[in-house]
PDB file of N, CA and C in Angstrom:
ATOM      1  N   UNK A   1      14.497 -12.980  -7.330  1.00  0.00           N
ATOM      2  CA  UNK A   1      15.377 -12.793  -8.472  1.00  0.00           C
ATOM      3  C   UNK A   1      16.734 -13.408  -8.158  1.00  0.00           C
ATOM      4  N   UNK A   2      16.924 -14.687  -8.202  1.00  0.00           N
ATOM      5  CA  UNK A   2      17.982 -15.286  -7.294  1.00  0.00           C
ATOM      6  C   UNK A   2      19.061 -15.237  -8.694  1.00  0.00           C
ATOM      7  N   UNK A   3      19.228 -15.028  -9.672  1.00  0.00           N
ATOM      8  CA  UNK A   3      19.842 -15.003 -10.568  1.00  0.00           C
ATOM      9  C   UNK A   3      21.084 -14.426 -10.472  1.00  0.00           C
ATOM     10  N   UNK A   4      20.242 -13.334 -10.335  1.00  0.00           N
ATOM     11  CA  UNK A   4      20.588 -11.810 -10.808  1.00  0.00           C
ATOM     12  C   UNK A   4      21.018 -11.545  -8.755  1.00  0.00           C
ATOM     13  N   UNK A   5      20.715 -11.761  -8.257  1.00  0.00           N
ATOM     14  CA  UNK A   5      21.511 -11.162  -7.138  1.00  0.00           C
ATOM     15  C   UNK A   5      22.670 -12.399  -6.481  1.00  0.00           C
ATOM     16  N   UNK A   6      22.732 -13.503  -7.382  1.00  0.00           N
ATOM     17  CA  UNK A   6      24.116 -14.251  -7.422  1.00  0.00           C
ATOM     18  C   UNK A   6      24.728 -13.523  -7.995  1.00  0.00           C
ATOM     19  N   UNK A   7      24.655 -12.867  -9.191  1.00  0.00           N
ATOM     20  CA  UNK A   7      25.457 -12.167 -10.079  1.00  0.00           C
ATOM     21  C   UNK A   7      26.033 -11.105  -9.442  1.00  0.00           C
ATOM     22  N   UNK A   8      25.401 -10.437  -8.035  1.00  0.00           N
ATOM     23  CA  UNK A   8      25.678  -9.229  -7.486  1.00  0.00           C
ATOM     24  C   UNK A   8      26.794  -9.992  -6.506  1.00  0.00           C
ATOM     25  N   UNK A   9      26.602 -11.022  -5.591  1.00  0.00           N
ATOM     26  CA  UNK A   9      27.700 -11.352  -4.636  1.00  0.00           C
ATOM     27  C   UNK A   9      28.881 -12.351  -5.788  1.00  0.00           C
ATOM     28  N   UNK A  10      28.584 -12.680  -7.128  1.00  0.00           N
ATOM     29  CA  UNK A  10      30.173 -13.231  -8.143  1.00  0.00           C
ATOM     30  C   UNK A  10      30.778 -12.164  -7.892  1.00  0.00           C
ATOM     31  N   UNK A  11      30.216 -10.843  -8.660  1.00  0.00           N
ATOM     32  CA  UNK A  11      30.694  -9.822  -8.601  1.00  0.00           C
ATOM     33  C   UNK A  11      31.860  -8.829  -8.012  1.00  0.00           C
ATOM     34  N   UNK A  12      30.698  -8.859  -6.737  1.00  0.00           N
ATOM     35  CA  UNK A  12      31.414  -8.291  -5.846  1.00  0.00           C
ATOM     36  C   UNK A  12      32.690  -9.352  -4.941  1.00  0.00           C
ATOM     37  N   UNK A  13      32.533 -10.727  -4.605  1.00  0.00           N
ATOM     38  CA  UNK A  13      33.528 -11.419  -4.465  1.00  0.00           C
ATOM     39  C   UNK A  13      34.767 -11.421  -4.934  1.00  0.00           C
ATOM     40  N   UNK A  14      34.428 -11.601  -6.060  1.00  0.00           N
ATOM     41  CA  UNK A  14      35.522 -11.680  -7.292  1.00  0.00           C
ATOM     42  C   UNK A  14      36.423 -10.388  -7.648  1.00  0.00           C
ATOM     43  N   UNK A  15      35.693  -9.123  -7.752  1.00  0.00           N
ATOM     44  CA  UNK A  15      36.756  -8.585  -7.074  1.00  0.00           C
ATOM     45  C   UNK A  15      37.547  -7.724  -6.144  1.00  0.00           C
ATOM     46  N   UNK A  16      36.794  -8.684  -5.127  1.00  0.00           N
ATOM     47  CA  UNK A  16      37.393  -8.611  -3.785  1.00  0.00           C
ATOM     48  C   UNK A  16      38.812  -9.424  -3.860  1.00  0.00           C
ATOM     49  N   UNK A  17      38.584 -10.921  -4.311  1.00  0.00           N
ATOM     50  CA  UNK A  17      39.558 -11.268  -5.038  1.00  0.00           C
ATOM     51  C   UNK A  17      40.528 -10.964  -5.845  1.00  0.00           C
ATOM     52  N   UNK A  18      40.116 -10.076  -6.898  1.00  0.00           N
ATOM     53  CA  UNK A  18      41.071  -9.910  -7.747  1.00  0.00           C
ATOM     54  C   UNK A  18      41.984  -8.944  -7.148  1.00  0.00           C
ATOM     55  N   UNK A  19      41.566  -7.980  -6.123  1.00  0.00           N
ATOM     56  CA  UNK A  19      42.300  -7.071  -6.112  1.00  0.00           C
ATOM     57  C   UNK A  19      42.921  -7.120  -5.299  1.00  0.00           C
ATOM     58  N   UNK A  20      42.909  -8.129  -4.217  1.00  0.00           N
ATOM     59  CA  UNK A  20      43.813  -8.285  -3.174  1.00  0.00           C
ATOM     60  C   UNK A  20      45.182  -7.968  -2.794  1.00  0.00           C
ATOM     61  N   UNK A  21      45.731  -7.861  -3.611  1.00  0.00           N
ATOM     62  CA  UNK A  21      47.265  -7.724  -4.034  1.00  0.00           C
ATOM     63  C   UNK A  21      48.300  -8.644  -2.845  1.00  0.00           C
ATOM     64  N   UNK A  22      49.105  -8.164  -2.866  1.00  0.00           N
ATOM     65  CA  UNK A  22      50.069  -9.205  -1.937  1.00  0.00           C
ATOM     66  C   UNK A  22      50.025  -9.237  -0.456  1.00  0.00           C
ATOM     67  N   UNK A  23      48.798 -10.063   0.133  1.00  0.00           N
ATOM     68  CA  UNK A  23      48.476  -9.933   1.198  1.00  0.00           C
ATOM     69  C   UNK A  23      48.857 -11.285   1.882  1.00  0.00           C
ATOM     70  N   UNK A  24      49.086 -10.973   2.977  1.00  0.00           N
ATOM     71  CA  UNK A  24      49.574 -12.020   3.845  1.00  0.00           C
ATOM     72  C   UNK A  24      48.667 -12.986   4.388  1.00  0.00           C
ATOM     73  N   UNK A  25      47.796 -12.308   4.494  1.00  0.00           N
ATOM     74  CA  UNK A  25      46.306 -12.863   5.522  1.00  0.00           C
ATOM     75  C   UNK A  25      45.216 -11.938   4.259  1.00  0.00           C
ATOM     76  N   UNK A  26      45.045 -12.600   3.460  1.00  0.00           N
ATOM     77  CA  UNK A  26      43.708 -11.991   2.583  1.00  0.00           C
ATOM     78  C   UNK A  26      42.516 -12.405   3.574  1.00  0.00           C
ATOM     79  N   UNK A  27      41.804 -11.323   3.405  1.00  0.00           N
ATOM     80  CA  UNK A  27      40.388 -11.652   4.185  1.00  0.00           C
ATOM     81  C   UNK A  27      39.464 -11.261   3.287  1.00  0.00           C
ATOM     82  N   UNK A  28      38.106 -11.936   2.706  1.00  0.00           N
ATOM     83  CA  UNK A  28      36.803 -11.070   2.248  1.00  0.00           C
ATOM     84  C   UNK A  28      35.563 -11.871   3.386  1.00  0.00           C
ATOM     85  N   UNK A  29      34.874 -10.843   3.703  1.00  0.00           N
ATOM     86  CA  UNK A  29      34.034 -11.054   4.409  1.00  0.00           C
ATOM     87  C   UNK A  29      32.814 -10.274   4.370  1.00  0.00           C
ATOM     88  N   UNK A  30      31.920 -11.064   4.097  1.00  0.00           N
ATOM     89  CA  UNK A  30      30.014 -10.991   3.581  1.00  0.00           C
ATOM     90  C   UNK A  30      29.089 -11.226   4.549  1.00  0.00           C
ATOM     91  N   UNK A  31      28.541  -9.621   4.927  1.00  0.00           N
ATOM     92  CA  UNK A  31      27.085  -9.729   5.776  1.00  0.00           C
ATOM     93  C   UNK A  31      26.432  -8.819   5.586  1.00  0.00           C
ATOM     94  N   UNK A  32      25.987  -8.219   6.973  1.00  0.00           N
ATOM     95  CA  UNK A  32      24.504  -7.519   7.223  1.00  0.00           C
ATOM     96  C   UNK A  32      25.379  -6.746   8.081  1.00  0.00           C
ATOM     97  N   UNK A  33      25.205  -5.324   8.215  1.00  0.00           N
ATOM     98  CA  UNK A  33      25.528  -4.295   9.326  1.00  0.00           C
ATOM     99  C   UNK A  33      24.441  -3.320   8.823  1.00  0.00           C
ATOM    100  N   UNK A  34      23.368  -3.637  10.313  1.00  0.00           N
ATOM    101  CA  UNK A  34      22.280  -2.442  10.470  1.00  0.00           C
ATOM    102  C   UNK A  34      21.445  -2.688   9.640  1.00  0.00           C
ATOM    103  N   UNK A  35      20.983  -1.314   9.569  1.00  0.00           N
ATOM    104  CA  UNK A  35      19.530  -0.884   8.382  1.00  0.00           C
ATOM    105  C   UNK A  35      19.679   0.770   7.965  1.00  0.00           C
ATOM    106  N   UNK A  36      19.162   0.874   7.195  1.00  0.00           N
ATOM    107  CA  UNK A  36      19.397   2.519   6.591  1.00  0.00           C
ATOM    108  C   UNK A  36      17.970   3.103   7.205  1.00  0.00           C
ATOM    109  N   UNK A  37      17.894   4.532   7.022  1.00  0.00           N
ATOM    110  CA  UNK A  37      16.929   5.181   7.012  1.00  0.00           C
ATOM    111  C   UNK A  37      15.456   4.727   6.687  1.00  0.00           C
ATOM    112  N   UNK A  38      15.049   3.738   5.556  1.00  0.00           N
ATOM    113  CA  UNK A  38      13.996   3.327   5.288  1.00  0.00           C
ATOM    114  C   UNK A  38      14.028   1.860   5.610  1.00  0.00           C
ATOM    115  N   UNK A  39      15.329   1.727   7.069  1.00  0.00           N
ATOM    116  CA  UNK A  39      14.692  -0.097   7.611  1.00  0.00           C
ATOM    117  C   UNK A  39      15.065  -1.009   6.241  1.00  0.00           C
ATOM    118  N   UNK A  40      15.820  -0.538   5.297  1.00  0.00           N
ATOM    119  CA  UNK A  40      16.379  -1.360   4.479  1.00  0.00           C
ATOM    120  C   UNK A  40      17.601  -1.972   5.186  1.00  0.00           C
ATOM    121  N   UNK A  41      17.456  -3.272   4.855  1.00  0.00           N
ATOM    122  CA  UNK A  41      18.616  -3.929   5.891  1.00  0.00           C
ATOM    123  C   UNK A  41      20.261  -4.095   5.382  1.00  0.00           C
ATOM    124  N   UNK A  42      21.325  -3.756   5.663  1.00  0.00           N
ATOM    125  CA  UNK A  42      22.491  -3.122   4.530  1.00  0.00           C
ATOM    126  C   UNK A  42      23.831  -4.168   4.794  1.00  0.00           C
ATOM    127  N   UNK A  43      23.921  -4.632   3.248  1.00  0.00           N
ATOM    128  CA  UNK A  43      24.812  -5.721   3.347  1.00  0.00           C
ATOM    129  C   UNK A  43      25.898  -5.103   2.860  1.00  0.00           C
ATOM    130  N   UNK A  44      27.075  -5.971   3.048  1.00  0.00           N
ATOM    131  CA  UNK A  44      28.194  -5.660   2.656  1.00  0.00           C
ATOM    132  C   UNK A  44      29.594  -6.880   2.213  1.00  0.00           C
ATOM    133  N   UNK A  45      30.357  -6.621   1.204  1.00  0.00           N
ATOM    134  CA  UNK A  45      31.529  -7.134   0.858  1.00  0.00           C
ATOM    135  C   UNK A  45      32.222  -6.387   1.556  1.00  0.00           C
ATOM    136  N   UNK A  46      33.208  -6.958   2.192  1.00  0.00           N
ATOM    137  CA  UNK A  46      34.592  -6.179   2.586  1.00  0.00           C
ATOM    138  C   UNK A  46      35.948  -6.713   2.400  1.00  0.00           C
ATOM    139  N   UNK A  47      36.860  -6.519   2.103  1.00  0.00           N
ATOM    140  CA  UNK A  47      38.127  -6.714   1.765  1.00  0.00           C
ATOM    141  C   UNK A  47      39.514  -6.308   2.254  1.00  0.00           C
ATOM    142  N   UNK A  48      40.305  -7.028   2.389  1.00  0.00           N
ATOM    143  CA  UNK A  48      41.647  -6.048   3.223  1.00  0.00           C
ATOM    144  C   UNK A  48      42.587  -6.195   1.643  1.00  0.00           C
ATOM    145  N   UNK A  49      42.392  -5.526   0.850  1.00  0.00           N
ATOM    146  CA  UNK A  49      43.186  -5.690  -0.471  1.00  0.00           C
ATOM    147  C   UNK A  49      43.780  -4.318  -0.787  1.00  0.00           C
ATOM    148  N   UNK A  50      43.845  -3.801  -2.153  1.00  0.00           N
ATOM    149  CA  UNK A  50      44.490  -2.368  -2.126  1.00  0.00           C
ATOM    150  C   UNK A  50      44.020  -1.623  -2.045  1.00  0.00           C
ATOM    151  N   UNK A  51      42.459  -1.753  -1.657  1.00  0.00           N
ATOM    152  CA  UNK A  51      41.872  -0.631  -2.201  1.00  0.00           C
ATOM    153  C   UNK A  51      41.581   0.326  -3.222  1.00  0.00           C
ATOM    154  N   UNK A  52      40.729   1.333  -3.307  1.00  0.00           N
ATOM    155  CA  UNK A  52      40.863   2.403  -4.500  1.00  0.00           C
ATOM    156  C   UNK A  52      40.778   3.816  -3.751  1.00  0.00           C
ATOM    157  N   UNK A  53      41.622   4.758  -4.609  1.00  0.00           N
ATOM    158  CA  UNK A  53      41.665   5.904  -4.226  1.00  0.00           C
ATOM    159  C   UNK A  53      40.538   6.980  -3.687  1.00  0.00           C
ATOM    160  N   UNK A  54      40.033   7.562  -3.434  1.00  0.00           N
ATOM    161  CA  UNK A  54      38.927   8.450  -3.141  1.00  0.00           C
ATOM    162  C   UNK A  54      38.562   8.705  -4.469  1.00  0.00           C
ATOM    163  N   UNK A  55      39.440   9.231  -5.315  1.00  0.00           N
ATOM    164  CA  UNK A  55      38.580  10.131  -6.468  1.00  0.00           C
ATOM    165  C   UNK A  55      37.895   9.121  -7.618  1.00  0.00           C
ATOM    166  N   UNK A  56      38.042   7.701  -7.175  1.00  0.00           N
ATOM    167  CA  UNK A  56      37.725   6.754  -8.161  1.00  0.00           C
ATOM    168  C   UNK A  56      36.502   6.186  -7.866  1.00  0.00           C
ATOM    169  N   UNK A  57      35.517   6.411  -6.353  1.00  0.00           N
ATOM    170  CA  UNK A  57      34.876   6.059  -5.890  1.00  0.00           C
ATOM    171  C   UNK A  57      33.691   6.192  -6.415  1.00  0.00           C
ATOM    172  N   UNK A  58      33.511   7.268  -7.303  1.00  0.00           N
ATOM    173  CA  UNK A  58      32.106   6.906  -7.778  1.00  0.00           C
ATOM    174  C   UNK A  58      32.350   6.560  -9.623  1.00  0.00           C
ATOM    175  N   UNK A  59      33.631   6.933 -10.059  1.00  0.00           N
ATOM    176  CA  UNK A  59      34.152   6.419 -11.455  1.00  0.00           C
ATOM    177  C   UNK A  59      33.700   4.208 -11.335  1.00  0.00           C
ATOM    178  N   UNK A  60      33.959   4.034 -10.421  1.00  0.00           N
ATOM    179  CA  UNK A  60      34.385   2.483 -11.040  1.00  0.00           C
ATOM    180  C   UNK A  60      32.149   1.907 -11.108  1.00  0.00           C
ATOM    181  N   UNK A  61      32.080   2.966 -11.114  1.00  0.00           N
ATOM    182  CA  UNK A  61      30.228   2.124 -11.228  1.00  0.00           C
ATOM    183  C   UNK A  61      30.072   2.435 -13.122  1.00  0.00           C
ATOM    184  N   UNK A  62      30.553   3.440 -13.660  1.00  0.00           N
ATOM    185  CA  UNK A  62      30.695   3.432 -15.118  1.00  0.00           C
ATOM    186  C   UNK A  62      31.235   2.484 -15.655  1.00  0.00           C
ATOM    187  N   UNK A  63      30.124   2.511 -17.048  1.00  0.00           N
ATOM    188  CA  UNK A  63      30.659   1.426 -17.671  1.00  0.00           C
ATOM    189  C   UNK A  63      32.180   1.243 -18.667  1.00  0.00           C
ATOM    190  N   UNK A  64      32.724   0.361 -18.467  1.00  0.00           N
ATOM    191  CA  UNK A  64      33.931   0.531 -18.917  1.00  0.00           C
ATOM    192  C   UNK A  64      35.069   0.947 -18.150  1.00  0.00           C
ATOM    193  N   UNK A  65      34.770   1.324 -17.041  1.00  0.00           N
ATOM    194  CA  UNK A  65      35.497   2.203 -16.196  1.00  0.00           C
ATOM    195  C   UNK A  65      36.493   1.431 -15.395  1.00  0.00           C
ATOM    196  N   UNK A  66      37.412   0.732 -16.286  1.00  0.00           N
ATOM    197  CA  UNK A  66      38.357  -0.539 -15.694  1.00  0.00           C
ATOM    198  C   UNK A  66      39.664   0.608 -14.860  1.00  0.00           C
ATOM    199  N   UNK A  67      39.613   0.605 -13.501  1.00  0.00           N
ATOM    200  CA  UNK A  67      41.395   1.860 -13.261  1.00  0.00           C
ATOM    201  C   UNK A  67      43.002   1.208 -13.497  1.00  0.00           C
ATOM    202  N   UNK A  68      42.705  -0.281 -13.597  1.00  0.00           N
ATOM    203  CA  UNK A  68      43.663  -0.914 -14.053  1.00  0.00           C
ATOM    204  C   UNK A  68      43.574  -1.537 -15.343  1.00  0.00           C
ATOM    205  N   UNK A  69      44.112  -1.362 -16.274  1.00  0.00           N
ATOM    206  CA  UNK A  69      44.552  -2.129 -17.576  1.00  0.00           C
ATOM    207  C   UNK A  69      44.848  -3.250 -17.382  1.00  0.00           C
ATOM    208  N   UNK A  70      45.867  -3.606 -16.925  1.00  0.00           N
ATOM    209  CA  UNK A  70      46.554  -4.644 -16.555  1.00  0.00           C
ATOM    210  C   UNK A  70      45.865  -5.981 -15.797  1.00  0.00           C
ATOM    211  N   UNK A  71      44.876  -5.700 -15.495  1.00  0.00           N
ATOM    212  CA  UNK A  71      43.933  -6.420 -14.577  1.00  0.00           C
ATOM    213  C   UNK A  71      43.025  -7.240 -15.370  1.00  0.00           C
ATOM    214  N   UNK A  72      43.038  -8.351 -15.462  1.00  0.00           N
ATOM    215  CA  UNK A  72      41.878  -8.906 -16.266  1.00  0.00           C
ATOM    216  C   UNK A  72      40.493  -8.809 -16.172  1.00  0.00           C
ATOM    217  N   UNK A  73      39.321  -8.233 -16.814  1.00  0.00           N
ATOM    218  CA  UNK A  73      37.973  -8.025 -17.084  1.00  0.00           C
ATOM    219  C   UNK A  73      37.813  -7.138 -17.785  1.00  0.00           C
ATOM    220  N   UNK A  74      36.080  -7.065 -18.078  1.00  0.00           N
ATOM    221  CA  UNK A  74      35.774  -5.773 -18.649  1.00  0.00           C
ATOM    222  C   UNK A  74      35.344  -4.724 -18.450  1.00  0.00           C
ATOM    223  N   UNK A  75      35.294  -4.869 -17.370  1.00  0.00           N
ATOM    224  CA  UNK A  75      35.226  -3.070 -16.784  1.00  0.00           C
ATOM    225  C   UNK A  75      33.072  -3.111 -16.743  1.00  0.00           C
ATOM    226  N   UNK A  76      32.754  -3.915 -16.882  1.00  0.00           N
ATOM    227  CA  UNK A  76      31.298  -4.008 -17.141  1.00  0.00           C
ATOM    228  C   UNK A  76      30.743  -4.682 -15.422  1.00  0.00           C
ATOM    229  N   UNK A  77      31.650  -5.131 -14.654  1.00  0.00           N
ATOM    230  CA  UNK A  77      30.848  -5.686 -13.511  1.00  0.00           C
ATOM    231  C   UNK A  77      30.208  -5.340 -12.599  1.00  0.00           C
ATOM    232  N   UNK A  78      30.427  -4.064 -11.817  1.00  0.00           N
ATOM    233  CA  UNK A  78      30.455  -3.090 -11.109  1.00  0.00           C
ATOM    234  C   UNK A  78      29.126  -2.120 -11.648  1.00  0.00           C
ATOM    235  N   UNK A  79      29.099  -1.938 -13.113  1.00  0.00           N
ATOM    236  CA  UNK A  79      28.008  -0.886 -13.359  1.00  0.00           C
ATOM    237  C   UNK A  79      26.826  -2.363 -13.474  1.00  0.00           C
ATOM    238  N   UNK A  80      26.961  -3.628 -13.641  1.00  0.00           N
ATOM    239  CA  UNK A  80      25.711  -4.251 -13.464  1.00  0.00           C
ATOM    240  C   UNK A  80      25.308  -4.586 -12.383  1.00  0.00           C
ATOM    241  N   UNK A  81      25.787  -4.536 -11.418  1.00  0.00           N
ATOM    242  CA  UNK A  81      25.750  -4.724  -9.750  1.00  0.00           C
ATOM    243  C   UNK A  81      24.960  -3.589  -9.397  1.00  0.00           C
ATOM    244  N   UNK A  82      24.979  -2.561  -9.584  1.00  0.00           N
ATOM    245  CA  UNK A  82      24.850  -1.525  -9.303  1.00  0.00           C
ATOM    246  C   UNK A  82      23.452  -1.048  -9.689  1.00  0.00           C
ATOM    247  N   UNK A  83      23.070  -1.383 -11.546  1.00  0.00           N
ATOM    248  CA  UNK A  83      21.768  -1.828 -12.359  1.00  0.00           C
ATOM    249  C   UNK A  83      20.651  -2.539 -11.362  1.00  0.00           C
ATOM    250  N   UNK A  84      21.569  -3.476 -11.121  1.00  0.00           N
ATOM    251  CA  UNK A  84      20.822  -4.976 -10.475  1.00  0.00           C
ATOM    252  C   UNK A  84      20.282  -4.102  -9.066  1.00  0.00           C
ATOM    253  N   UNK A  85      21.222  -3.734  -8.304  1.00  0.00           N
ATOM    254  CA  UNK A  85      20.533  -2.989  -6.585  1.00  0.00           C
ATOM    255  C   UNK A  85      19.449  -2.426  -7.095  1.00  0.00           C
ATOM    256  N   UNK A  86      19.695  -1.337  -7.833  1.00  0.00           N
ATOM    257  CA  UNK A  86      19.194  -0.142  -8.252  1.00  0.00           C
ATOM    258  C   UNK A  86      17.321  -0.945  -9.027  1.00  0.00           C
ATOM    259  N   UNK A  87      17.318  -1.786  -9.983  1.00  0.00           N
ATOM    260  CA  UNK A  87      15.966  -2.097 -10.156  1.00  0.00           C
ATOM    261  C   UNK A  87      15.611  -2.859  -8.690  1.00  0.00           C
ATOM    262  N   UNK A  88      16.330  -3.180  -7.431  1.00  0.00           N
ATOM    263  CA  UNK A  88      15.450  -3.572  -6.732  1.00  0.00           C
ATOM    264  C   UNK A  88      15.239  -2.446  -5.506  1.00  0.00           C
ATOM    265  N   UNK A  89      15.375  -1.771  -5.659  1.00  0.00           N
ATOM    266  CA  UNK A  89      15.071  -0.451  -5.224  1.00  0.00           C
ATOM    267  C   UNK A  89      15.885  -0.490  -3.839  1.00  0.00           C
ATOM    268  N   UNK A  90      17.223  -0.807  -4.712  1.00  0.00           N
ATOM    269  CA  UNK A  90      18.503  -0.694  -3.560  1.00  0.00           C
ATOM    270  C   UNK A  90      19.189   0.463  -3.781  1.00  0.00           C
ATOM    271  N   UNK A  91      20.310   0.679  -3.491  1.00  0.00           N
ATOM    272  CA  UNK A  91      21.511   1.156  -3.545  1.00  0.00           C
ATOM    273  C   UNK A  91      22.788   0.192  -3.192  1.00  0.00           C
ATOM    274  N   UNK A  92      24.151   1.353  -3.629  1.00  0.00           N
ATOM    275  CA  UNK A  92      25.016   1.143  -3.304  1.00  0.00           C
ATOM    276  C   UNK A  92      26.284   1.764  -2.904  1.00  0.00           C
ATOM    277  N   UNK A  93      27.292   1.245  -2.421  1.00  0.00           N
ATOM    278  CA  UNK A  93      28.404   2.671  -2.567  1.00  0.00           C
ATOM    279  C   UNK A  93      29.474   1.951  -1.803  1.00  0.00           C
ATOM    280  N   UNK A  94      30.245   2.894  -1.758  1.00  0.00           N
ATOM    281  CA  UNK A  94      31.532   2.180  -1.510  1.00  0.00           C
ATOM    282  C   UNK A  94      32.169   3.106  -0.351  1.00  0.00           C
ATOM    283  N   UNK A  95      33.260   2.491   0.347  1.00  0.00           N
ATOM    284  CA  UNK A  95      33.764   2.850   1.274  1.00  0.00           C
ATOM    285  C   UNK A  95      35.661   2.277   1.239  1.00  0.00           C
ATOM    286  N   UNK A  96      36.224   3.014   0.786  1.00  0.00           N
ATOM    287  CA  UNK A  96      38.059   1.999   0.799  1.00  0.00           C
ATOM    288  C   UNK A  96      38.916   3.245   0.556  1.00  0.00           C
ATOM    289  N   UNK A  97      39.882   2.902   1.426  1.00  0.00           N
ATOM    290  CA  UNK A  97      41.114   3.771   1.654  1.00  0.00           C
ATOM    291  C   UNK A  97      42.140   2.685   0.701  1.00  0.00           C
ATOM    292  N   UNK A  98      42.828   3.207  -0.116  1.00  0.00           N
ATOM    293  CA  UNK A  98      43.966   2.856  -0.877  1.00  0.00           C
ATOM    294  C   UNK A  98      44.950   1.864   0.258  1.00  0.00           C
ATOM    295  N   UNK A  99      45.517   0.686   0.336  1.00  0.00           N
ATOM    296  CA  UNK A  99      45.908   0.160   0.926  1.00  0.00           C
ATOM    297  C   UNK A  99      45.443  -0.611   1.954  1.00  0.00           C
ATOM    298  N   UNK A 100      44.280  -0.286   2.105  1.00  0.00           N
ATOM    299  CA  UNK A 100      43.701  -0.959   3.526  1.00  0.00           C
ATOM    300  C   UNK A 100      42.404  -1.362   3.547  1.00  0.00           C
ATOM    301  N   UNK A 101      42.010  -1.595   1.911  1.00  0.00           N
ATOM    302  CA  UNK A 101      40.849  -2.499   1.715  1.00  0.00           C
ATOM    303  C   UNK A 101      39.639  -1.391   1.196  1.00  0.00           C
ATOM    304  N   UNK A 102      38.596  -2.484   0.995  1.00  0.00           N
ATOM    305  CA  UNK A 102      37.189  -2.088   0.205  1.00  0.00           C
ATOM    306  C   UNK A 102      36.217  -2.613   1.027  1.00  0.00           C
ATOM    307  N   UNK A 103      35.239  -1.861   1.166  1.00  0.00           N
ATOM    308  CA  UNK A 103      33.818  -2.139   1.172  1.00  0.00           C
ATOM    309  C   UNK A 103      32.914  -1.849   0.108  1.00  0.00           C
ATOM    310  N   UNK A 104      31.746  -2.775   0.109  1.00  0.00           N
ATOM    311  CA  UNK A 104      30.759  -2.363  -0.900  1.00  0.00           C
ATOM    312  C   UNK A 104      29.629  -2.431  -0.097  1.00  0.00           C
ATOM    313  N   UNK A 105      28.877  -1.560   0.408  1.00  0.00           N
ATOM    314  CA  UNK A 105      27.626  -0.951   1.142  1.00  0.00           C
ATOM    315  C   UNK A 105      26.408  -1.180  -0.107  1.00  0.00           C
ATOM    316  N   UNK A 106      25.221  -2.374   0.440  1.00  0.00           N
ATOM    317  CA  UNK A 106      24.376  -1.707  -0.628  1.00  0.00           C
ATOM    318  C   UNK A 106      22.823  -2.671   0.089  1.00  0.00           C
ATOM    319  N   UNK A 107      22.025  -1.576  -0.210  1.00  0.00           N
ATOM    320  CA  UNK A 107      20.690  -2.415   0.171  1.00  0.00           C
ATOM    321  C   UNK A 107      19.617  -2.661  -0.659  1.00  0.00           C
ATOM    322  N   UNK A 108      18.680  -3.687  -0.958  1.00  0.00           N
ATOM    323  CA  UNK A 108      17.673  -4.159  -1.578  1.00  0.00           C
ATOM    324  C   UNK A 108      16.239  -3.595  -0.853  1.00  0.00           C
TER     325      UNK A 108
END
């Protein structure tokens, strides 16, 4: 399904990108760390950008669920990423402290 799991690393790139905020040394960086419980092998986006708060961590997979206004998109990217793992009998989830970046944890 090479489509549809480009659509998962635009996604997640982009905003890794977007959210970067005023960083000196922006970094995003895309791999593999480990395997989960069922030997699913677990990739990841990571980011040194602003991060998101704890209590937003499972809000930004809803649809619509933009935490910035001000930010250009539609708030729709995140819950199709998420669609997309999820019919391939992935997961996903997140990991980011406010200020000191994002991860996106998710396996196929």
């Amino acid at each position: 399904d090479h489509a549809r799991l480009v659509e998962v690393m635009q996604n997640l790139i982009s905003n890794a990108a977007k959210f970067m905020g005023p960083q000196p040394q922006p970094m995003i960086e895309v791999g593999t760390e480990g395997s989960d419980a069922d030997e699913k092998a677990i990739f990841f986006v990571r980011d040194n950008g602003i991060g998101i708060a704890p209590q937003y961590h499972d809000r930004i997979f809803g649809l619509f669920n933009r935490l910035d206004p001000n930010v250009e998109g539609t708030g729709i990217g995140l819950t199709l990423v998420k669609r997309i793992i999820e019919i391939h009998n992935g997961r996903i989830w997140v990991n980011s402290k406010q200020g000191e970046g994002t991860t996106f944890y998710f396996t196929l």
